[in-house]
PDB file of N, CA and C in Angstrom:
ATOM      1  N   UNK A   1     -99.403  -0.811 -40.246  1.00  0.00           N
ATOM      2  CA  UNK A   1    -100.514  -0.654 -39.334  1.00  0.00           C
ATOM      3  C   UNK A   1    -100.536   0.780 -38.807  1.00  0.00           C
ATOM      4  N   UNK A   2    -102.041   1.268 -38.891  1.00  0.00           N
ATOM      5  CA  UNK A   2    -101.770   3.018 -38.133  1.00  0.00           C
ATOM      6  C   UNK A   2    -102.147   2.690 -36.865  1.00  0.00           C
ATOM      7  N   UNK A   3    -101.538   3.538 -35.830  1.00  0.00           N
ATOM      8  CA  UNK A   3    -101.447   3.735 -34.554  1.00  0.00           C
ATOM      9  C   UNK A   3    -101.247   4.734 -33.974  1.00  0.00           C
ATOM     10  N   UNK A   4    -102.303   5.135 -32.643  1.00  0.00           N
ATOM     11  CA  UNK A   4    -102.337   6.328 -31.981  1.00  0.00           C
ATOM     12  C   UNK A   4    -101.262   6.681 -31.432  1.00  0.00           C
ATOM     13  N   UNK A   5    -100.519   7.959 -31.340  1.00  0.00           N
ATOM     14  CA  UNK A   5     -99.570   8.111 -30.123  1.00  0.00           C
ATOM     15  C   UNK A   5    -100.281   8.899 -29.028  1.00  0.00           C
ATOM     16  N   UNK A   6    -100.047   8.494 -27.990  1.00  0.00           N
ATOM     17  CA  UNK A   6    -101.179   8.596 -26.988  1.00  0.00           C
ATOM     18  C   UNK A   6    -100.165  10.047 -26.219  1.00  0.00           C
ATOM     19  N   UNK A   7     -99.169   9.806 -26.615  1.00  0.00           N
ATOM     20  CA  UNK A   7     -98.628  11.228 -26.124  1.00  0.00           C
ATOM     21  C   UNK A   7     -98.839  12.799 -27.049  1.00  0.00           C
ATOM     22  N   UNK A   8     -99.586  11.917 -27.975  1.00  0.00           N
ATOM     23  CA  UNK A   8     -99.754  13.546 -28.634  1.00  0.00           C
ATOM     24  C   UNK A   8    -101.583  13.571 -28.743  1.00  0.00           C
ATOM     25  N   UNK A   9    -101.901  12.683 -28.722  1.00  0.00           N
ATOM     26  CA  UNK A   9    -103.295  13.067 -28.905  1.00  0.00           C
ATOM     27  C   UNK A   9    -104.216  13.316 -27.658  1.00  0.00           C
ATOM     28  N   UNK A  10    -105.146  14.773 -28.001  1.00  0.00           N
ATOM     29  CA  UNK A  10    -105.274  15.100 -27.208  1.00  0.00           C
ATOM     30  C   UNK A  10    -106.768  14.237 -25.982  1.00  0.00           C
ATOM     31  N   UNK A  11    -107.506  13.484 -26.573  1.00  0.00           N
ATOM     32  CA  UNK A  11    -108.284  12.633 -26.111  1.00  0.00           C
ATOM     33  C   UNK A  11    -109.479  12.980 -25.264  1.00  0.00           C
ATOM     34  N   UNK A  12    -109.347  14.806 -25.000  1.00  0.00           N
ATOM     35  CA  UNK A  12    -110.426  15.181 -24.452  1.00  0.00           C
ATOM     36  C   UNK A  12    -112.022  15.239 -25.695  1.00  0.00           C
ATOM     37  N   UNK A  13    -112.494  15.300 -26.340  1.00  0.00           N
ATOM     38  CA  UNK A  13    -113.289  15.494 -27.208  1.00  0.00           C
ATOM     39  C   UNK A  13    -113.641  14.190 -28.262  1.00  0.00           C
ATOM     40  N   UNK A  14    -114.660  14.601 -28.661  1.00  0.00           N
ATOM     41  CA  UNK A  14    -115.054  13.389 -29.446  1.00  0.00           C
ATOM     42  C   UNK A  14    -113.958  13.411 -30.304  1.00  0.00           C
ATOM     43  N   UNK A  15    -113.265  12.202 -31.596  1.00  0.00           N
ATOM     44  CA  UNK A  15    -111.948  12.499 -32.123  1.00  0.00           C
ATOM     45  C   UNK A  15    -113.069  12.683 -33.393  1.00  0.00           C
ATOM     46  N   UNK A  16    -112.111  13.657 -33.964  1.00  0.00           N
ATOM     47  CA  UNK A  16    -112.800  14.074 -35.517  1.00  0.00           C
ATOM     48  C   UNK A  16    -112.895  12.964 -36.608  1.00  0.00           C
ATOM     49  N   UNK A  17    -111.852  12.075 -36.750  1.00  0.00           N
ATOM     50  CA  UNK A  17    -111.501  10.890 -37.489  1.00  0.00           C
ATOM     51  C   UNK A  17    -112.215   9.778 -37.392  1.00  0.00           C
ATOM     52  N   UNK A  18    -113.389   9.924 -36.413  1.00  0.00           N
ATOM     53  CA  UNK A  18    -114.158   8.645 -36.559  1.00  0.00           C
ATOM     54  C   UNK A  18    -115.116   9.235 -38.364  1.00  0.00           C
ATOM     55  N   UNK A  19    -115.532  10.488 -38.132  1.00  0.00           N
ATOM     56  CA  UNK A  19    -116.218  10.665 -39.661  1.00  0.00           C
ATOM     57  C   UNK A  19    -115.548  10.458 -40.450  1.00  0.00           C
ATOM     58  N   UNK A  20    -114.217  10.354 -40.678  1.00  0.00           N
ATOM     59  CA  UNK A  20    -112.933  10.739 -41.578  1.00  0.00           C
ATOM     60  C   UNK A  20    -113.302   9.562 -42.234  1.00  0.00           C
ATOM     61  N   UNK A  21    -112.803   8.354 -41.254  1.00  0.00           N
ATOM     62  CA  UNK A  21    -112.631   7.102 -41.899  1.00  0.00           C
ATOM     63  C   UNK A  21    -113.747   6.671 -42.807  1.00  0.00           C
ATOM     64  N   UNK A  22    -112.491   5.740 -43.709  1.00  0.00           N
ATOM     65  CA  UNK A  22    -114.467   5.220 -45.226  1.00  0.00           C
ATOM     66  C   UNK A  22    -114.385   4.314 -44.819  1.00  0.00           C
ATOM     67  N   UNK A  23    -113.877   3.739 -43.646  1.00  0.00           N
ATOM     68  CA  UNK A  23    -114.486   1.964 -43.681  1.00  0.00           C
ATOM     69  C   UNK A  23    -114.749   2.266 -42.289  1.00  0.00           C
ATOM     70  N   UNK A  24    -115.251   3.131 -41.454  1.00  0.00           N
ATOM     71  CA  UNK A  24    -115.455   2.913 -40.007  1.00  0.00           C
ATOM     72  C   UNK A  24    -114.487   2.481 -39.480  1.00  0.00           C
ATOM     73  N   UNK A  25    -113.361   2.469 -39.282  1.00  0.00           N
ATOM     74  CA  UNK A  25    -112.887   1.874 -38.390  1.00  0.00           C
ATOM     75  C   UNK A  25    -111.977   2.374 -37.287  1.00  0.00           C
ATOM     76  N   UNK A  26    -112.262   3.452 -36.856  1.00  0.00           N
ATOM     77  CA  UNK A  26    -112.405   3.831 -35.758  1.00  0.00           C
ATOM     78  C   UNK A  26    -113.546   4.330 -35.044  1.00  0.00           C
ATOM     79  N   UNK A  27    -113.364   3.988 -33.861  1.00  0.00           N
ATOM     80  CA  UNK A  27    -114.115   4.208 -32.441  1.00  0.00           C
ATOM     81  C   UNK A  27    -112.981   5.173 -31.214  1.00  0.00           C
ATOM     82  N   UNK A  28    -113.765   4.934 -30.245  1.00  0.00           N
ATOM     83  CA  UNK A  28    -113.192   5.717 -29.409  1.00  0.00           C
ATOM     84  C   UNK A  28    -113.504   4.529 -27.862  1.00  0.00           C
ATOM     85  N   UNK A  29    -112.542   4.733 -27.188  1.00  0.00           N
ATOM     86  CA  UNK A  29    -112.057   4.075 -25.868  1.00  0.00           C
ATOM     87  C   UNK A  29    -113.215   5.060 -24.951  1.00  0.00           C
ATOM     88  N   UNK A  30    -112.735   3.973 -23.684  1.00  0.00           N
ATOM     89  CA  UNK A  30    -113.149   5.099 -22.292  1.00  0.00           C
ATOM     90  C   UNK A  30    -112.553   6.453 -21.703  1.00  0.00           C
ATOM     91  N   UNK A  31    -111.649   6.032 -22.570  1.00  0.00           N
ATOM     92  CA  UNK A  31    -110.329   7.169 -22.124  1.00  0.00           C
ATOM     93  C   UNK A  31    -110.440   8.173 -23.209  1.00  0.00           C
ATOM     94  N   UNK A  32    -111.164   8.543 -24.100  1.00  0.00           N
ATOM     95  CA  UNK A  32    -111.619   8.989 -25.110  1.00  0.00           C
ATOM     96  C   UNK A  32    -110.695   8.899 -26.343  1.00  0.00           C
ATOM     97  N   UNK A  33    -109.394   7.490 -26.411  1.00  0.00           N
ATOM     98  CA  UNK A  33    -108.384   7.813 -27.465  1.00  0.00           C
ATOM     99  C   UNK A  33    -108.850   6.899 -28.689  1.00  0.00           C
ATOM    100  N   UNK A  34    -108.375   7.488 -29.880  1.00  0.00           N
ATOM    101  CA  UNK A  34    -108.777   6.898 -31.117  1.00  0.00           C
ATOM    102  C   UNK A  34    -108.794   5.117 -30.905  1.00  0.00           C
ATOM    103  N   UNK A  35    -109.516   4.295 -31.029  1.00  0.00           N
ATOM    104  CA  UNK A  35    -108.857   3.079 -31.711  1.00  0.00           C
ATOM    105  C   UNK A  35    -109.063   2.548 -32.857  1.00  0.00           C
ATOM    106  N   UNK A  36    -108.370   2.036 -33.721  1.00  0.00           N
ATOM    107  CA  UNK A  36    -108.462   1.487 -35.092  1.00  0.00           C
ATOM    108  C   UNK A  36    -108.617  -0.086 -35.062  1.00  0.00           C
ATOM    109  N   UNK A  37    -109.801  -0.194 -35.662  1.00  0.00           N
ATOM    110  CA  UNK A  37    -109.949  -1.646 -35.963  1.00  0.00           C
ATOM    111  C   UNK A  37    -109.242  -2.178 -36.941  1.00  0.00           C
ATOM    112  N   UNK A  38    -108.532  -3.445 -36.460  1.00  0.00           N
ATOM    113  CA  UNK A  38    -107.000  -3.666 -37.396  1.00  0.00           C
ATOM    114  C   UNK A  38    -107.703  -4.730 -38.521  1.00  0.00           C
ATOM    115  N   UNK A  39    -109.261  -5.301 -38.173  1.00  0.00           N
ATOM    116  CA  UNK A  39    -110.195  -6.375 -38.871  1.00  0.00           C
ATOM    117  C   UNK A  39    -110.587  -4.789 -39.844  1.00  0.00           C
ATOM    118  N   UNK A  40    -110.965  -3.985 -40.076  1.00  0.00           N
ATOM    119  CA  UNK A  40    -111.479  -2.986 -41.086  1.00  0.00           C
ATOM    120  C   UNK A  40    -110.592  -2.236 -41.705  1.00  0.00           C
ATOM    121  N   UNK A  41    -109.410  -1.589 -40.504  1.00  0.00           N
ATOM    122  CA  UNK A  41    -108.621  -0.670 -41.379  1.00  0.00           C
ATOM    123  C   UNK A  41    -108.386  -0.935 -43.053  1.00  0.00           C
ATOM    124  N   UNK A  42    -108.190  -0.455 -44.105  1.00  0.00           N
ATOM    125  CA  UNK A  42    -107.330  -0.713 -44.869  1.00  0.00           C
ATOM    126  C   UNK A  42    -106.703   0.304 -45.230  1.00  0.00           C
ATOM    127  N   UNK A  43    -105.566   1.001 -44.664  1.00  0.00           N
ATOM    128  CA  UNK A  43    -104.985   1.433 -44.366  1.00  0.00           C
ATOM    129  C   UNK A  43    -104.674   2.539 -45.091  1.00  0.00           C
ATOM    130  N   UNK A  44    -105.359   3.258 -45.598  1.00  0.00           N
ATOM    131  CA  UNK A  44    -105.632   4.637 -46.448  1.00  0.00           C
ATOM    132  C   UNK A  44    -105.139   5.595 -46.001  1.00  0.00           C
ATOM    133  N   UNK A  45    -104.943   5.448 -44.894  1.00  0.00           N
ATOM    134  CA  UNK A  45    -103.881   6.534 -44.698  1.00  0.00           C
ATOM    135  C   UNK A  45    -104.725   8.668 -44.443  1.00  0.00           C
ATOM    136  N   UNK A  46    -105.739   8.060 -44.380  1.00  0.00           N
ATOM    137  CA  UNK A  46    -106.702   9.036 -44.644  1.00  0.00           C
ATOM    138  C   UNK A  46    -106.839   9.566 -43.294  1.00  0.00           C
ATOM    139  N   UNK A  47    -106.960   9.032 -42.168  1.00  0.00           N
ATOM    140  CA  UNK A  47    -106.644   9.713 -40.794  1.00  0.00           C
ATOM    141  C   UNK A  47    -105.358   9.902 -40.030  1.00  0.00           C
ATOM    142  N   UNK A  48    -104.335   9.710 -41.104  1.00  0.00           N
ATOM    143  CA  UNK A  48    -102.914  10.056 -40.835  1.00  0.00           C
ATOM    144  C   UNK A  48    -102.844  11.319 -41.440  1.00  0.00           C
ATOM    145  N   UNK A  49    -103.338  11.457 -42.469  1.00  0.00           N
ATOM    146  CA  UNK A  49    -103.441  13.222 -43.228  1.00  0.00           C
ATOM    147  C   UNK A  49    -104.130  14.033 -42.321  1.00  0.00           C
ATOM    148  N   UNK A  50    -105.477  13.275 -42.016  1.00  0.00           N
ATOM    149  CA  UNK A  50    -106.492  14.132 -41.886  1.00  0.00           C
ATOM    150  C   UNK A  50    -106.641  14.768 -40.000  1.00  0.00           C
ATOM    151  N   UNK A  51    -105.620  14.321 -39.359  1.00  0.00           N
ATOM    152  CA  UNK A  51    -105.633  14.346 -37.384  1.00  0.00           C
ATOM    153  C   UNK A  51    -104.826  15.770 -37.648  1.00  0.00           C
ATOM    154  N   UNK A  52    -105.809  16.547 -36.755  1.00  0.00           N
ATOM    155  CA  UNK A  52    -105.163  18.113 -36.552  1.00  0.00           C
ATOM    156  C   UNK A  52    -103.931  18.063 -35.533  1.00  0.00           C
ATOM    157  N   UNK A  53    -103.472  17.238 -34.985  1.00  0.00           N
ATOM    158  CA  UNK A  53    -102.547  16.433 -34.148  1.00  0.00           C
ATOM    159  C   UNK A  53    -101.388  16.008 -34.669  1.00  0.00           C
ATOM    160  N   UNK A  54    -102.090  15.144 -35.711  1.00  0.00           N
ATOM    161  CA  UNK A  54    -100.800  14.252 -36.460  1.00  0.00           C
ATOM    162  C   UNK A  54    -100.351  13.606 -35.670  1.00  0.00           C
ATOM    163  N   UNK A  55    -100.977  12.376 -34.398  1.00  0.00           N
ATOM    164  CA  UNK A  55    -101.058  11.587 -33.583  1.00  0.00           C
ATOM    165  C   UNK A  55    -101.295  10.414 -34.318  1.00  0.00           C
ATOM    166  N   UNK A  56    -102.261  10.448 -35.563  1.00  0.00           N
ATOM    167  CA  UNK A  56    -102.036   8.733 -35.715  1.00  0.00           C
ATOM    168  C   UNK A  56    -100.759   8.810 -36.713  1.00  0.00           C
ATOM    169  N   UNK A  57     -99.891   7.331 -36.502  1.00  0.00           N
ATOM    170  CA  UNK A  57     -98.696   7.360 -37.159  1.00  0.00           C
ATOM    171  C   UNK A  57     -99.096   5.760 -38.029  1.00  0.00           C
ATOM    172  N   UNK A  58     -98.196   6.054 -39.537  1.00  0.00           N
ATOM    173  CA  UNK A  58     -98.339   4.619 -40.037  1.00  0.00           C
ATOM    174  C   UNK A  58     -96.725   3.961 -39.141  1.00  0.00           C
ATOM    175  N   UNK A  59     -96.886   2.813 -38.983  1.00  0.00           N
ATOM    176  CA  UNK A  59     -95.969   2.021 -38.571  1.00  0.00           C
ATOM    177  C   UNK A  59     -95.351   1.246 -39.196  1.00  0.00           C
ATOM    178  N   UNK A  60     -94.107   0.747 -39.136  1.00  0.00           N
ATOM    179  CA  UNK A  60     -93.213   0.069 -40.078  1.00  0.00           C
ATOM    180  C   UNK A  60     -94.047  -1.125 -39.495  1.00  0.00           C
ATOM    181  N   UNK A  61     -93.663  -2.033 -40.506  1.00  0.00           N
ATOM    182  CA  UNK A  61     -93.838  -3.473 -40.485  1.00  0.00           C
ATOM    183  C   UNK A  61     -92.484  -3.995 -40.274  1.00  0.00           C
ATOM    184  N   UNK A  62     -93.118  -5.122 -39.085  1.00  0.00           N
ATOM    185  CA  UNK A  62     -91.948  -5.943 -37.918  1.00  0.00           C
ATOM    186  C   UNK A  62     -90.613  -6.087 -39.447  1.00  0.00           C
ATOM    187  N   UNK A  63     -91.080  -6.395 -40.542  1.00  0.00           N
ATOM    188  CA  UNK A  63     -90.196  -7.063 -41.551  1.00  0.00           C
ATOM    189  C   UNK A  63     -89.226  -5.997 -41.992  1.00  0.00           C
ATOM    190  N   UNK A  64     -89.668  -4.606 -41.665  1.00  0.00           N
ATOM    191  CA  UNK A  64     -88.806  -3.579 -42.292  1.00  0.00           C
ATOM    192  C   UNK A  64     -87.039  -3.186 -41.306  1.00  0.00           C
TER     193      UNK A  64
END
């Protein structure tokens, strides 16, 4: 699953990665931080390359 780290991203500005994504699935909060829809992601990994941040992280799975 990818996930924001909210300590590195910077959250003032629209986030660049909502265009990034090919399935839409991110939006943006009130707080202006990425969120990923976990019903769309499929997990391409394409806004883990693409964050001038390098704030979204892929996450191990509970099983690893």
């Amino acid at each position: 699953m990818i996930q924001v780290d909210k300590n590195i991203c910077p959250h003032n500005h629209v986030c660049p990665l909502i265009k990034t994504c090919p399935v839409s699935a991110i939006t943006q909060d009130a707080d202006g931080y990425p969120v990923i829809d976990s019903t769309l992601c499929v997990e391409c990994e394409v806004c883990v390359s693409k964050c001038p941040k390098k704030a979204m992280k892929q996450s191990d799975s509970p099983d690893n």
